[in-house]
N, C-alpha and C. Protein backbone atom coordinates (compact mmCIF):
# COMPACT_ATOMS: atom_id res chain seq x y z
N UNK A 1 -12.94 -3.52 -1.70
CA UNK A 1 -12.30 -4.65 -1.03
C UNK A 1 -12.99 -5.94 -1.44
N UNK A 2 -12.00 -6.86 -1.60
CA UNK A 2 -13.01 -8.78 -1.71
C UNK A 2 -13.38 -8.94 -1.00
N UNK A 3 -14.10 -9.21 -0.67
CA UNK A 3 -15.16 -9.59 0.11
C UNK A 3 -15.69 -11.21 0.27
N UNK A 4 -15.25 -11.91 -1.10
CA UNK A 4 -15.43 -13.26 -1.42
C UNK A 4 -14.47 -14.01 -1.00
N UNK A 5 -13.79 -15.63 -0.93
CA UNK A 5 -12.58 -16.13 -0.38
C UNK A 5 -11.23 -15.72 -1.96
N UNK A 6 -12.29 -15.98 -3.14
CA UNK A 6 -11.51 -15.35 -4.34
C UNK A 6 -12.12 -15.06 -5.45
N UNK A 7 -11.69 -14.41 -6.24
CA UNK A 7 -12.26 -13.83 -7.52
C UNK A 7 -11.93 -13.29 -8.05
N UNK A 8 -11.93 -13.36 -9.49
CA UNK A 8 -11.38 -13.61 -10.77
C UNK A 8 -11.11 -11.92 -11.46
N UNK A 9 -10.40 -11.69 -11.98
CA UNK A 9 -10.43 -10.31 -12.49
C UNK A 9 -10.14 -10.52 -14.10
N UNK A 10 -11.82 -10.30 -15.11
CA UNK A 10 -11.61 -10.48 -16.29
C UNK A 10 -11.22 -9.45 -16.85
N UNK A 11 -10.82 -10.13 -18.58
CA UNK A 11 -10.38 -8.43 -19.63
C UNK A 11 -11.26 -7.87 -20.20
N UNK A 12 -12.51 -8.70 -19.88
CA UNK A 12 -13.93 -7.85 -20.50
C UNK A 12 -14.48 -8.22 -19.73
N UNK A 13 -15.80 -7.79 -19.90
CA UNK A 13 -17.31 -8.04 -19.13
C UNK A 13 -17.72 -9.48 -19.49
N UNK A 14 -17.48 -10.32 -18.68
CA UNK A 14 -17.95 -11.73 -19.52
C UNK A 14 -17.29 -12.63 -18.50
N UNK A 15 -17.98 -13.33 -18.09
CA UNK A 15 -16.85 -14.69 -17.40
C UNK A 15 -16.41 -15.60 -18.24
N UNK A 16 -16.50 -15.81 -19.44
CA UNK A 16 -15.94 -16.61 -20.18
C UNK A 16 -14.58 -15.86 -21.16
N UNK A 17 -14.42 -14.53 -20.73
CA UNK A 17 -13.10 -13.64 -21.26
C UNK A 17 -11.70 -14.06 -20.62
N UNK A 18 -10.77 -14.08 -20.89
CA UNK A 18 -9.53 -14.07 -20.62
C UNK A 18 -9.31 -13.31 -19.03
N UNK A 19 -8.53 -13.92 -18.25
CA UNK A 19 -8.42 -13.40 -17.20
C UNK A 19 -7.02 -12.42 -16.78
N UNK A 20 -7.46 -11.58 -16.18
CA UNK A 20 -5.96 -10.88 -15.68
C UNK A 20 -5.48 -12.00 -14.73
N UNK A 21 -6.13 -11.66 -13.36
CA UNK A 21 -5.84 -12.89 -12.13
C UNK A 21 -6.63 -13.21 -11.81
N UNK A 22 -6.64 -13.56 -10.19
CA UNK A 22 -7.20 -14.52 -9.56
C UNK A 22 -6.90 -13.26 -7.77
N UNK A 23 -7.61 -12.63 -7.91
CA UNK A 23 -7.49 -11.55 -6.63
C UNK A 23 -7.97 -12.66 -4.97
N UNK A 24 -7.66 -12.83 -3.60
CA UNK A 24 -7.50 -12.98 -2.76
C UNK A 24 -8.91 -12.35 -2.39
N UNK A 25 -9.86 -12.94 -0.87
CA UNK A 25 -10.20 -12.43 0.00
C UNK A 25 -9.40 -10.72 0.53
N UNK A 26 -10.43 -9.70 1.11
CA UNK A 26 -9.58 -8.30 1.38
C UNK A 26 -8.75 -8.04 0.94
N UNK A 27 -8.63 -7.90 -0.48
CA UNK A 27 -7.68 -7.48 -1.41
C UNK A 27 -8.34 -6.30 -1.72
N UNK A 28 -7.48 -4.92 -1.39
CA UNK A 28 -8.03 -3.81 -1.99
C UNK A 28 -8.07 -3.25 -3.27
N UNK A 29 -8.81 -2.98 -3.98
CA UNK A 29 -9.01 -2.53 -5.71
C UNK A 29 -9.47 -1.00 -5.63
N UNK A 30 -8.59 -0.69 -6.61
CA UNK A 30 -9.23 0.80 -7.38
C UNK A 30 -9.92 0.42 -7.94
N UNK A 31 -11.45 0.84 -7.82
CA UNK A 31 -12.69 0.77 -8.59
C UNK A 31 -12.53 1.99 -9.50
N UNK A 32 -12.60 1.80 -10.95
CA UNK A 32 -12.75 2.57 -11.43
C UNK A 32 -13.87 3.27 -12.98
N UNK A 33 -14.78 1.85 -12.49
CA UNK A 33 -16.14 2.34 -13.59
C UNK A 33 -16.93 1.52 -12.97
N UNK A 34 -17.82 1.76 -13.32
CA UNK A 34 -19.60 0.48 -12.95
C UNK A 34 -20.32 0.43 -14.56
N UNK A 35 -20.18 -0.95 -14.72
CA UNK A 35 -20.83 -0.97 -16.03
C UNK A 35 -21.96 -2.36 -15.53
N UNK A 36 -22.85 -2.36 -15.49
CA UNK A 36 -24.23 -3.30 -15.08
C UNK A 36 -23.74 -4.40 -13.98
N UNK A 37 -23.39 -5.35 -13.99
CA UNK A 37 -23.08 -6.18 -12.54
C UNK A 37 -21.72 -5.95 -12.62
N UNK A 38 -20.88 -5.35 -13.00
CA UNK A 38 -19.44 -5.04 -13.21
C UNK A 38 -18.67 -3.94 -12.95
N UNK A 39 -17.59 -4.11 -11.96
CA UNK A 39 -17.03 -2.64 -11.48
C UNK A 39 -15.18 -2.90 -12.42
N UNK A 40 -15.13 -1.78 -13.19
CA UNK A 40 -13.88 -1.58 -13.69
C UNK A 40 -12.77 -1.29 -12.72
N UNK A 41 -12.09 -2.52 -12.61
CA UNK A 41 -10.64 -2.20 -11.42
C UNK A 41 -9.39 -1.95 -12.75
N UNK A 42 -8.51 -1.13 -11.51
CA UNK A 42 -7.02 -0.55 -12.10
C UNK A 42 -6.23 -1.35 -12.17
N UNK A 43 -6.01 -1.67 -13.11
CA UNK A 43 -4.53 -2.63 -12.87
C UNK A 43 -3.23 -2.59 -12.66
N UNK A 44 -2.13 -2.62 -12.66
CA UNK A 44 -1.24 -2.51 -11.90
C UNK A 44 -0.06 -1.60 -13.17
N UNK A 45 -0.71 -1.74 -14.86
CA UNK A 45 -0.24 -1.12 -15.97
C UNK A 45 -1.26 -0.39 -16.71
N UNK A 46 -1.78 -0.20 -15.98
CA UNK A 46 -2.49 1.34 -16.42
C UNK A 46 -4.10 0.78 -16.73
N UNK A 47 -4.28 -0.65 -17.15
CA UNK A 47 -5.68 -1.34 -17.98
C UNK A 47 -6.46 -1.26 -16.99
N UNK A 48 -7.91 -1.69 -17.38
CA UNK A 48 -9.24 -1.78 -16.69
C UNK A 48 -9.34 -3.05 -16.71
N UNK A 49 -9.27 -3.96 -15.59
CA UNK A 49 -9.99 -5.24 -15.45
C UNK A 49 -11.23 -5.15 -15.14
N UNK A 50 -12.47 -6.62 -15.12
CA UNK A 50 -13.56 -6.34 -14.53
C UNK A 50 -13.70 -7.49 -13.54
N UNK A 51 -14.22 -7.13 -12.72
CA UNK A 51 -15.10 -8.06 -11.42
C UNK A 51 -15.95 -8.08 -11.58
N UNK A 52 -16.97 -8.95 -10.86
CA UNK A 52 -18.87 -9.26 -10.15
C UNK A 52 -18.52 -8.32 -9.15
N UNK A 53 -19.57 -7.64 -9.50
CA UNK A 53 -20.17 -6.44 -8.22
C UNK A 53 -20.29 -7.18 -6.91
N UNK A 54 -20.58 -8.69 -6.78
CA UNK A 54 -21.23 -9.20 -5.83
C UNK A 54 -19.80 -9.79 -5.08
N UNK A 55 -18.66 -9.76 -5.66
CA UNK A 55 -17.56 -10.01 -5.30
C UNK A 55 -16.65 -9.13 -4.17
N UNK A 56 -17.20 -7.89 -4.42
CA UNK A 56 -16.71 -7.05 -3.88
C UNK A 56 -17.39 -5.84 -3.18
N UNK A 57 -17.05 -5.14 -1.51
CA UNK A 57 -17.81 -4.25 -1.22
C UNK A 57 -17.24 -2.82 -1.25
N UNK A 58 -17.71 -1.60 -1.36
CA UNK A 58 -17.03 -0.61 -1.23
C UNK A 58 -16.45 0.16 -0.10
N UNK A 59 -15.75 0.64 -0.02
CA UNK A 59 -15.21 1.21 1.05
C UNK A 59 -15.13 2.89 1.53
N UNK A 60 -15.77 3.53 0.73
CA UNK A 60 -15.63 4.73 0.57
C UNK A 60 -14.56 5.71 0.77
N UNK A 61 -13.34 5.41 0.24
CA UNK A 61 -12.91 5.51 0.03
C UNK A 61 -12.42 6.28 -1.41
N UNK A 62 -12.60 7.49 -1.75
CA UNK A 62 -12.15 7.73 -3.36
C UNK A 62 -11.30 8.14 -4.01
N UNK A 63 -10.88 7.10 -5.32
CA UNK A 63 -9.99 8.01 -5.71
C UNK A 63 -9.90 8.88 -6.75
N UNK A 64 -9.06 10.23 -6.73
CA UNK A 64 -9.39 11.61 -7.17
C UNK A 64 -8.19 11.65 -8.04
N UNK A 65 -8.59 11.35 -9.64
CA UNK A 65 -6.92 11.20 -10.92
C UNK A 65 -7.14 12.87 -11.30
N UNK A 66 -6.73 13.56 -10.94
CA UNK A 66 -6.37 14.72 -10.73
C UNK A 66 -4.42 15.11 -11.65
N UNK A 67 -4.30 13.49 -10.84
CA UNK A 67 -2.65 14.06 -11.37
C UNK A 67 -2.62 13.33 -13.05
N UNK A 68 -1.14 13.30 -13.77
CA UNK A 68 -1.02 12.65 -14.82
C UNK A 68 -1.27 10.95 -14.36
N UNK A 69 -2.06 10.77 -15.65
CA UNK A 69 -2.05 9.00 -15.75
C UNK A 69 -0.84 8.44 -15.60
N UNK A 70 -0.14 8.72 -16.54
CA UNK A 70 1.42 8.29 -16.66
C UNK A 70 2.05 8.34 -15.21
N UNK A 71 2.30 9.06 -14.63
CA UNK A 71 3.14 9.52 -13.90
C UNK A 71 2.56 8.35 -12.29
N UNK A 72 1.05 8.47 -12.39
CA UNK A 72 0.72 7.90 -11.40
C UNK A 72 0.94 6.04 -11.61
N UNK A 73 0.78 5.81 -13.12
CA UNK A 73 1.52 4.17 -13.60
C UNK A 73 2.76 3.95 -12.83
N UNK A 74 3.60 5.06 -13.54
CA UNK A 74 4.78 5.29 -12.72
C UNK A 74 5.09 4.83 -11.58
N UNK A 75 4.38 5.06 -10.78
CA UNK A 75 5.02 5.36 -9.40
C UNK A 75 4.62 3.80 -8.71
N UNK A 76 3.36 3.09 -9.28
CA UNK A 76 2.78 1.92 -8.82
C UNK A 76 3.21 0.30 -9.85
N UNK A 77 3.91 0.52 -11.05
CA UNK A 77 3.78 -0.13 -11.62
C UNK A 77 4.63 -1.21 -11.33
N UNK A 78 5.44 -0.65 -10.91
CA UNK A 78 7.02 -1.62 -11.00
C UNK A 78 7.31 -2.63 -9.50
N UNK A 79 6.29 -2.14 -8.30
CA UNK A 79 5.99 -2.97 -7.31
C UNK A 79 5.81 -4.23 -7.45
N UNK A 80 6.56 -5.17 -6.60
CA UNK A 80 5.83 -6.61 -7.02
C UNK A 80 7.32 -7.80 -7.77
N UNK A 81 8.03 -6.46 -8.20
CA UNK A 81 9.00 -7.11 -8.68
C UNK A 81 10.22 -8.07 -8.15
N UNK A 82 10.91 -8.35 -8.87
CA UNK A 82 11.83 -9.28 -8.27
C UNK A 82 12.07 -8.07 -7.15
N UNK A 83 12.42 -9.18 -6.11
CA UNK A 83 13.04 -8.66 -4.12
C UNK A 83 14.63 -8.06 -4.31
N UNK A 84 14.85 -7.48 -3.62
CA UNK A 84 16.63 -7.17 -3.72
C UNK A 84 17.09 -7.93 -3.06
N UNK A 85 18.45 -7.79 -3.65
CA UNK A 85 19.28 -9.21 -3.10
C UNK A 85 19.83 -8.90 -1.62
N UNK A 86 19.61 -10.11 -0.73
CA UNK A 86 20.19 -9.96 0.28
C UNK A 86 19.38 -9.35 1.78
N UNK A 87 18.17 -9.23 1.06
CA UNK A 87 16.94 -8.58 2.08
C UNK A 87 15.73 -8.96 1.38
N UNK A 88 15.24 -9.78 2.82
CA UNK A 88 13.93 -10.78 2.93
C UNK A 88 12.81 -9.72 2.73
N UNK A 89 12.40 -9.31 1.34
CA UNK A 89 11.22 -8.14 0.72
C UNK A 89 9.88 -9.06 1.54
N UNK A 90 9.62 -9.96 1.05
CA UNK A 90 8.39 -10.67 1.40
C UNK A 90 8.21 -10.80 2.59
N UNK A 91 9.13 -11.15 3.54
CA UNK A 91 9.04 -11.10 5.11
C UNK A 91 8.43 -9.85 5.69
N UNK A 92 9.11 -9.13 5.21
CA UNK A 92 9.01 -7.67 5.62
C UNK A 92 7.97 -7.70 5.38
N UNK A 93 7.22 -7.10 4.56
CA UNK A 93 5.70 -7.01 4.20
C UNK A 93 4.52 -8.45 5.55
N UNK A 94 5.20 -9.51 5.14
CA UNK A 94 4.32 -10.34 5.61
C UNK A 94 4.30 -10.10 7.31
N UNK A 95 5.09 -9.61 7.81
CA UNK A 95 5.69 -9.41 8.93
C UNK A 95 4.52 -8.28 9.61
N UNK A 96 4.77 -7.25 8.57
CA UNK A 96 3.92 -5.43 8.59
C UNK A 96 2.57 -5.88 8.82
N UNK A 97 2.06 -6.93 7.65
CA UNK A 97 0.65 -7.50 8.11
C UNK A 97 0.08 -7.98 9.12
N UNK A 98 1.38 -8.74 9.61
CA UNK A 98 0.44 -9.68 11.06
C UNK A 98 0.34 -8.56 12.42
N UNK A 99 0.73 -7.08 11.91
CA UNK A 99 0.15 -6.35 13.03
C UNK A 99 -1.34 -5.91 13.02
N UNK A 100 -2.04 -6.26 11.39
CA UNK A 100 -3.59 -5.75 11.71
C UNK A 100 -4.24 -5.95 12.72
N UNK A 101 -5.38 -5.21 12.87
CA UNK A 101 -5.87 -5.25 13.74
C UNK A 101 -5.09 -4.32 15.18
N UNK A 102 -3.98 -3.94 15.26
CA UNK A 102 -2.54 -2.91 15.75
C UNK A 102 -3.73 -1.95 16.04
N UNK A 103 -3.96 -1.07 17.47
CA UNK A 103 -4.69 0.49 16.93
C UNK A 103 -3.87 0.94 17.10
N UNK A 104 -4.23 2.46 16.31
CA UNK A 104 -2.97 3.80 16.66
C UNK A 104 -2.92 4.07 18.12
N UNK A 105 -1.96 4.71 18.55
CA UNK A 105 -2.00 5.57 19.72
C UNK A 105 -0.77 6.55 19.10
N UNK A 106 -0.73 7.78 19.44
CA UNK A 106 0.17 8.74 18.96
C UNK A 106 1.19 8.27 20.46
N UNK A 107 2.88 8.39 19.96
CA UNK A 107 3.29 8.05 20.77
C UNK A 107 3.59 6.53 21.40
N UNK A 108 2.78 5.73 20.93
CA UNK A 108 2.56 4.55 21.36
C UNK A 108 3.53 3.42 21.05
N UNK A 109 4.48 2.53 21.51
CA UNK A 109 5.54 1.59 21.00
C UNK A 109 5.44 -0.02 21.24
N UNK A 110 3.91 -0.43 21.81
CA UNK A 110 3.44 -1.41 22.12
C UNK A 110 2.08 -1.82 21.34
N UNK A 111 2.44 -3.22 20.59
CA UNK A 111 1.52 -3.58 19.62
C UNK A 111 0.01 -3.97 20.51
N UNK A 112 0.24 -4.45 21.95
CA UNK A 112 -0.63 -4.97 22.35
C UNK A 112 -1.63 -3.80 23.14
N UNK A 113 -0.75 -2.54 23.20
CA UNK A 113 -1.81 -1.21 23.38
C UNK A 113 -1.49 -0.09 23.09
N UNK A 114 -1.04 -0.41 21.59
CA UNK A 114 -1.38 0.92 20.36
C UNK A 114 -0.03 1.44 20.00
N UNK A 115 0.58 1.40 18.77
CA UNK A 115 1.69 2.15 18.39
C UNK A 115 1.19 3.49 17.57
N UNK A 116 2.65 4.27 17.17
CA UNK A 116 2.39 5.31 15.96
C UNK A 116 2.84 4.70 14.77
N UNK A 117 2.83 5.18 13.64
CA UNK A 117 3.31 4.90 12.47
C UNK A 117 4.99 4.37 12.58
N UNK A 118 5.60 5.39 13.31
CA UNK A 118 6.89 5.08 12.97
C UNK A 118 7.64 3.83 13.98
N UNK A 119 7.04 4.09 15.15
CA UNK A 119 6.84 2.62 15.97
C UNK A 119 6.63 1.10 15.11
N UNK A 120 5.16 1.48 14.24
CA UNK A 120 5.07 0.30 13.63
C UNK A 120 6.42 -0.13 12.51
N UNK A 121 6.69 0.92 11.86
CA UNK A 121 7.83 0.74 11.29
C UNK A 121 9.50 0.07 11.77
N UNK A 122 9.43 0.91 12.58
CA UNK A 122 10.84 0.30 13.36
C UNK A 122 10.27 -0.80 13.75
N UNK A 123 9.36 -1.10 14.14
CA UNK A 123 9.08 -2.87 15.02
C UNK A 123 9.57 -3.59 13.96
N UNK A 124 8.71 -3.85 12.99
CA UNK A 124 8.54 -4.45 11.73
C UNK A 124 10.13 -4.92 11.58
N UNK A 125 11.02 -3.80 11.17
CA UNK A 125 12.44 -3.70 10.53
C UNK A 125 13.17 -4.46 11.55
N UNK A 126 13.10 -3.89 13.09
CA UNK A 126 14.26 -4.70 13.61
C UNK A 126 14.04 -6.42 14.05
N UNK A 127 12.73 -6.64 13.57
CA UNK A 127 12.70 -7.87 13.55
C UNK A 127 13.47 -8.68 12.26
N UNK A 128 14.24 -7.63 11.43
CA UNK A 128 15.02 -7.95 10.46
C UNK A 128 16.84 -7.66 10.96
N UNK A 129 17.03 -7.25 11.75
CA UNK A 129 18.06 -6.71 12.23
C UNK A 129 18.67 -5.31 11.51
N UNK A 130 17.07 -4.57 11.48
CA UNK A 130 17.84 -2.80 10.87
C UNK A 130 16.84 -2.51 12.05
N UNK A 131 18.23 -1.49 12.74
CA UNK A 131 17.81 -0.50 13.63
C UNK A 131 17.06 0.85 13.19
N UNK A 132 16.16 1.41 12.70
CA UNK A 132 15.85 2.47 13.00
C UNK A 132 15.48 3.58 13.86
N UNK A 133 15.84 5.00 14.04
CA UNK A 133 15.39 5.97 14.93
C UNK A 133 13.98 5.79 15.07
N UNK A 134 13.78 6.73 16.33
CA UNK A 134 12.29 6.48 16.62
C UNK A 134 11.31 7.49 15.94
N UNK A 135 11.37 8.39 15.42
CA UNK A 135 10.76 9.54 14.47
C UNK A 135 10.72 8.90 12.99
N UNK A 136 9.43 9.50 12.03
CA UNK A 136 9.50 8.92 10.97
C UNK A 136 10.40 10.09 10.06
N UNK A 137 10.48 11.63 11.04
CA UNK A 137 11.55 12.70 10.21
C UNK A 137 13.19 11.88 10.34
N UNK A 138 13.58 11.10 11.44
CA UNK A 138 14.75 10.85 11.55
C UNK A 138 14.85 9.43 10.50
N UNK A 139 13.72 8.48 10.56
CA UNK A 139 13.84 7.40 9.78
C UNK A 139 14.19 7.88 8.55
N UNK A 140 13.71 9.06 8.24
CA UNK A 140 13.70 9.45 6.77
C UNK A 140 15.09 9.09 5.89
N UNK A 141 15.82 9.42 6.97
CA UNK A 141 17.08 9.99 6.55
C UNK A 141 18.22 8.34 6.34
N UNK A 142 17.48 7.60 6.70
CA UNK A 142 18.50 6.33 6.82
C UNK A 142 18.13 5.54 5.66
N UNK A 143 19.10 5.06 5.04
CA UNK A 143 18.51 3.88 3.97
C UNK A 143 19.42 4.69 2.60
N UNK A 144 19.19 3.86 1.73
CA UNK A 144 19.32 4.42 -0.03
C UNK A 144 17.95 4.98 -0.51
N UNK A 145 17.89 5.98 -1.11
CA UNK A 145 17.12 6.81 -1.64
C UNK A 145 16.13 6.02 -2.85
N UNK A 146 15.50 5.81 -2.92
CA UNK A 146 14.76 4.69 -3.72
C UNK A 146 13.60 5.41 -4.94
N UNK A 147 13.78 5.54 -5.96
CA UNK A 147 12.87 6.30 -6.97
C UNK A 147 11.51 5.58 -7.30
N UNK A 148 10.44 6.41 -7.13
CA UNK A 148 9.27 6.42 -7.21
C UNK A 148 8.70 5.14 -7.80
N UNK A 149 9.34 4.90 -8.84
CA UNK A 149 9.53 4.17 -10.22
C UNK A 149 10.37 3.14 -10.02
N UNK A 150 10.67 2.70 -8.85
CA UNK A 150 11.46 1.69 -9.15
C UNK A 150 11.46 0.89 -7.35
N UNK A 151 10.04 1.40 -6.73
CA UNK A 151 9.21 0.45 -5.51
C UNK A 151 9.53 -1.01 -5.88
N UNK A 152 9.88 -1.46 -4.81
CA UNK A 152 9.91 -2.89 -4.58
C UNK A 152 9.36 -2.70 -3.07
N UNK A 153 8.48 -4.53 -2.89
CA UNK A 153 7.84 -4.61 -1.75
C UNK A 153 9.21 -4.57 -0.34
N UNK A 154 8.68 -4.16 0.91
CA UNK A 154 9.74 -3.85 1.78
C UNK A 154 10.34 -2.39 1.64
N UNK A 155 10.35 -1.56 0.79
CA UNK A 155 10.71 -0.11 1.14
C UNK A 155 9.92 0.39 2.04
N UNK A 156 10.41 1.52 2.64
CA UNK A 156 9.63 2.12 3.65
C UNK A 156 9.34 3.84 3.00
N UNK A 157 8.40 3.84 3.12
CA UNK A 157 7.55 5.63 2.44
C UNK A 157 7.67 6.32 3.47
N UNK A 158 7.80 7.52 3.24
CA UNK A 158 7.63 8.38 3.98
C UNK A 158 7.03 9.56 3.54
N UNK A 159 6.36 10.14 4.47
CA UNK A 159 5.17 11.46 3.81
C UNK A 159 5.20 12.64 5.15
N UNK A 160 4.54 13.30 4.12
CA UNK A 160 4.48 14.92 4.75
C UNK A 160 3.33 15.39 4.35
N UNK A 161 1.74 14.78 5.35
CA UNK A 161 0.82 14.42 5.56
C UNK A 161 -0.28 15.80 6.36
N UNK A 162 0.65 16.47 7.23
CA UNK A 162 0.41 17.14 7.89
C UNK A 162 0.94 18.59 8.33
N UNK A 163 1.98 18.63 7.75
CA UNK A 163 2.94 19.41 8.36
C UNK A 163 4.16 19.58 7.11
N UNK A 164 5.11 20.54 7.03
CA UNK A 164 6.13 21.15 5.95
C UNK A 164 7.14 19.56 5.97
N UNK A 165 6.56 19.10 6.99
CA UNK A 165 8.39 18.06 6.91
C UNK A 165 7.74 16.30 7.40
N UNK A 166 8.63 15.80 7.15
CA UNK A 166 7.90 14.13 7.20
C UNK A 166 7.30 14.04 8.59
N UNK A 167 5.82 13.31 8.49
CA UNK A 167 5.36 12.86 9.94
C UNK A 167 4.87 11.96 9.44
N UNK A 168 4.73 11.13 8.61
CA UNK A 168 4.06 9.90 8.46
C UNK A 168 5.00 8.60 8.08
N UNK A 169 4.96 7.40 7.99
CA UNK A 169 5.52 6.66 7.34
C UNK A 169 4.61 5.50 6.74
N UNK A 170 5.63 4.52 6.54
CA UNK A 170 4.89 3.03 6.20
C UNK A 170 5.46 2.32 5.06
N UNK A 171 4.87 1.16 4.99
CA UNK A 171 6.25 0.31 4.16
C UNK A 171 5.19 -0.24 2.85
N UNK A 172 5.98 0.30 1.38
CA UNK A 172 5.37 -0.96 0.56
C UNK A 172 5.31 -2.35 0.36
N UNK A 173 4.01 -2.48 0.08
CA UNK A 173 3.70 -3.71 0.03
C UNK A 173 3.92 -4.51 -1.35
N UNK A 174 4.04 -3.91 -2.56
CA UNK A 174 4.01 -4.20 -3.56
C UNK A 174 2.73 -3.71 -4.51
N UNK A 175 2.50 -3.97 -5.74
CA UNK A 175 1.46 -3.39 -6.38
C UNK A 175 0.60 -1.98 -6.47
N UNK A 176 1.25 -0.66 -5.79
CA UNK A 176 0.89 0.16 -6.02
C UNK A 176 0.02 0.40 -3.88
N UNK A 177 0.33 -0.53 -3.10
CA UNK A 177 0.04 -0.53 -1.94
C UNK A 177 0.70 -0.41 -1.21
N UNK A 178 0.25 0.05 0.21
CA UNK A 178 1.10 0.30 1.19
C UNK A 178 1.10 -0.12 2.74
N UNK A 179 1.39 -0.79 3.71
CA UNK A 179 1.18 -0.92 5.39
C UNK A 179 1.45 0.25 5.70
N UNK A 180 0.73 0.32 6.69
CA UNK A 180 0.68 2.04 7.46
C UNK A 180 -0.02 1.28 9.07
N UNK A 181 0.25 2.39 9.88
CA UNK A 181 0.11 2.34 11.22
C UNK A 181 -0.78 4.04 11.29
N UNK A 182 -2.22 3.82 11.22
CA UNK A 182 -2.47 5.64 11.12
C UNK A 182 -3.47 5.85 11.75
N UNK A 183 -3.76 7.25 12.56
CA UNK A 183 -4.54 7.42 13.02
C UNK A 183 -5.91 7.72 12.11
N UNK A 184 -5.77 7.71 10.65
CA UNK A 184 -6.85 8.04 10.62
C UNK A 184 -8.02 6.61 9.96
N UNK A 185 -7.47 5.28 9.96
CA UNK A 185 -7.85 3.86 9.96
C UNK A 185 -7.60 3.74 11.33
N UNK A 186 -7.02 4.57 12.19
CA UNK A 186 -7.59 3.63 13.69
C UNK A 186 -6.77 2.38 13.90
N UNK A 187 -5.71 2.54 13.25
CA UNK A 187 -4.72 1.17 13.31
C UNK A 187 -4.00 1.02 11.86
N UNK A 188 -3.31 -0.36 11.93
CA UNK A 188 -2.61 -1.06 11.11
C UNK A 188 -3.87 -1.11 9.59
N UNK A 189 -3.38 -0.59 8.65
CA UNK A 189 -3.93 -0.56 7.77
C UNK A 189 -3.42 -0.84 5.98
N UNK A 190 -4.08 -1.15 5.31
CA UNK A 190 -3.49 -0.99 3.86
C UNK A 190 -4.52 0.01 2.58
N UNK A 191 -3.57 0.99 2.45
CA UNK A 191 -3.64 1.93 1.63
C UNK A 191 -2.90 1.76 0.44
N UNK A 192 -3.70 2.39 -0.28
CA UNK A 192 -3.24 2.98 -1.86
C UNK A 192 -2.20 4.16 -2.24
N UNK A 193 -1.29 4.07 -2.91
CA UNK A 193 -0.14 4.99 -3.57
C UNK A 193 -1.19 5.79 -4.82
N UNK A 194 -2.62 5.03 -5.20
CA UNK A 194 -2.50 6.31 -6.59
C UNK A 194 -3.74 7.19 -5.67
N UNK A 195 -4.02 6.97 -4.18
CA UNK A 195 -4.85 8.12 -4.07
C UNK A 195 -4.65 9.22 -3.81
N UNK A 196 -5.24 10.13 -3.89
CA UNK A 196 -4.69 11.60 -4.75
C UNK A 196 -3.93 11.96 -3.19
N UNK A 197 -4.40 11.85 -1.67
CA UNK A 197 -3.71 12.43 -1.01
C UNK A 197 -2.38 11.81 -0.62
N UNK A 198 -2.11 10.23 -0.75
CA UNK A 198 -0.70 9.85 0.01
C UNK A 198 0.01 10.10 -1.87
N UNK A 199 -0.58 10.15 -2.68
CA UNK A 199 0.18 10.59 -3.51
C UNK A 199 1.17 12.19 -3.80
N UNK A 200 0.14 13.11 -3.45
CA UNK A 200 0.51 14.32 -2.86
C UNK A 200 1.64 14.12 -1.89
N UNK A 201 1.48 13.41 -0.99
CA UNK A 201 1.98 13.54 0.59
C UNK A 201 3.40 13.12 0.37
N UNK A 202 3.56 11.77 -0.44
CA UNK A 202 4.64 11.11 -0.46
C UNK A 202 5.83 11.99 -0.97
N UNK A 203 6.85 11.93 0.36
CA UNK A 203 8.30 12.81 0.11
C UNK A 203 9.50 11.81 -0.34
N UNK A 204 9.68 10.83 0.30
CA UNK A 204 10.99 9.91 -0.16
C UNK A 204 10.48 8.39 -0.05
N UNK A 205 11.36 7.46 -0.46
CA UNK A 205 11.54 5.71 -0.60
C UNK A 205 12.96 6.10 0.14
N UNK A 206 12.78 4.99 1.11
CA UNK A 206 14.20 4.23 1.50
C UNK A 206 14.01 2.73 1.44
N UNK A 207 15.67 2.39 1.24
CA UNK A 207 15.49 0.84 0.83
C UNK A 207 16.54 0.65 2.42
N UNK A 208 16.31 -0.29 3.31
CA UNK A 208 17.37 -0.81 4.02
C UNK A 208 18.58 -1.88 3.57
């Protein structure tokens, strides 16, 4: 995570190298090498950018590339892209955020003392005027079917986390990320699509 107000993500080890971006305060990164004051982050097409170690703290958090490279590009790359027409993508997301700080409660449908995942979800949406069911197995089922490969921010994920059939949800954010409402962050949170378990987990995309 940044840890700094911002900082720079170069194409080599060097601050005077060409830059990818310009990463945000609590912006989460796949760390994926340590080379002397420099941690190799994932980029959003498969490359290694680098950061200052001092930029950023860890979270322990790991991730386990177990599956194909490709496949996991795939599934994160195309986030970020132009919004669909006719539905406020960026709202949505920006919307999902201002519940941090949200804790879980299983069961729970009140932001000010604790929702579930799919609570957080439906809140989020009908502040857009889409009704969703209150289950994240029944949410499953509503929306257009949305391919892995073709995430835009504002879809809503759904996973099978625990159990043979969907119990989890949460909405992309763009870039290979996700809002979630979970018990196991203890609240409103943002997670990763290439870590090996919501990658596993993940059953469908719906688009509203």
């Amino acid at each position: 995570m940044v840890q700094v107000s911002a900082a720079p993500i170069y194409q080599a080890r060097s601050t005077s190298a060409p830059r990818f971006t310009v990463v945000k305060g609590d912006t989460p990164l796949a760390i994926t090498r340590e080379e002397g004051n420099w941690y190799g982050v994932l980029m959003v097409n498969g490359d290694t950018g680098w950061i200052l170690r001092q930029a950023v703290k860890l979270t322990g958090y790991d991730l386990v590339a177990e599956k194909p490279a490709a496949r996991r590009g795939s599934l994160t790359a195309r986030g970020g892209q132009a919004p669909r027409p006719g539905f406020v993508s960026d709202g949505v997301v920006r919307a999902a955020l201002q519940y941090s700080g949200t804790r879980y409660v299983f069961g729970g449908n009140d932001p000010d003392s604790g929702m579930d995942c799919s609570a957080f979800v439906r809140m989020v949406f009908g502040q857009y005027g889409v009704n969703l069911p209150r289950t994240a197995r029944e949410q499953a089922q509503i929306g257009a079917s949305v391919p892995f490969d073709q995430l835009q921010p504002g879809d809503r994920l759904y996973f099978s986390c625990k159990n043979s059939y969907v119990d989890h949800c949460g909405i992309y954010a763009g870039n290979g990320y996700f809002v979630h409402c979970s018990s196991s962050r203890n609240g409103v949170a943002v997670d990763s699509l290439a870590s090996d378990f919501y990658w596993r987990s993940l059953v469908t995309a719906r688009r509203s």
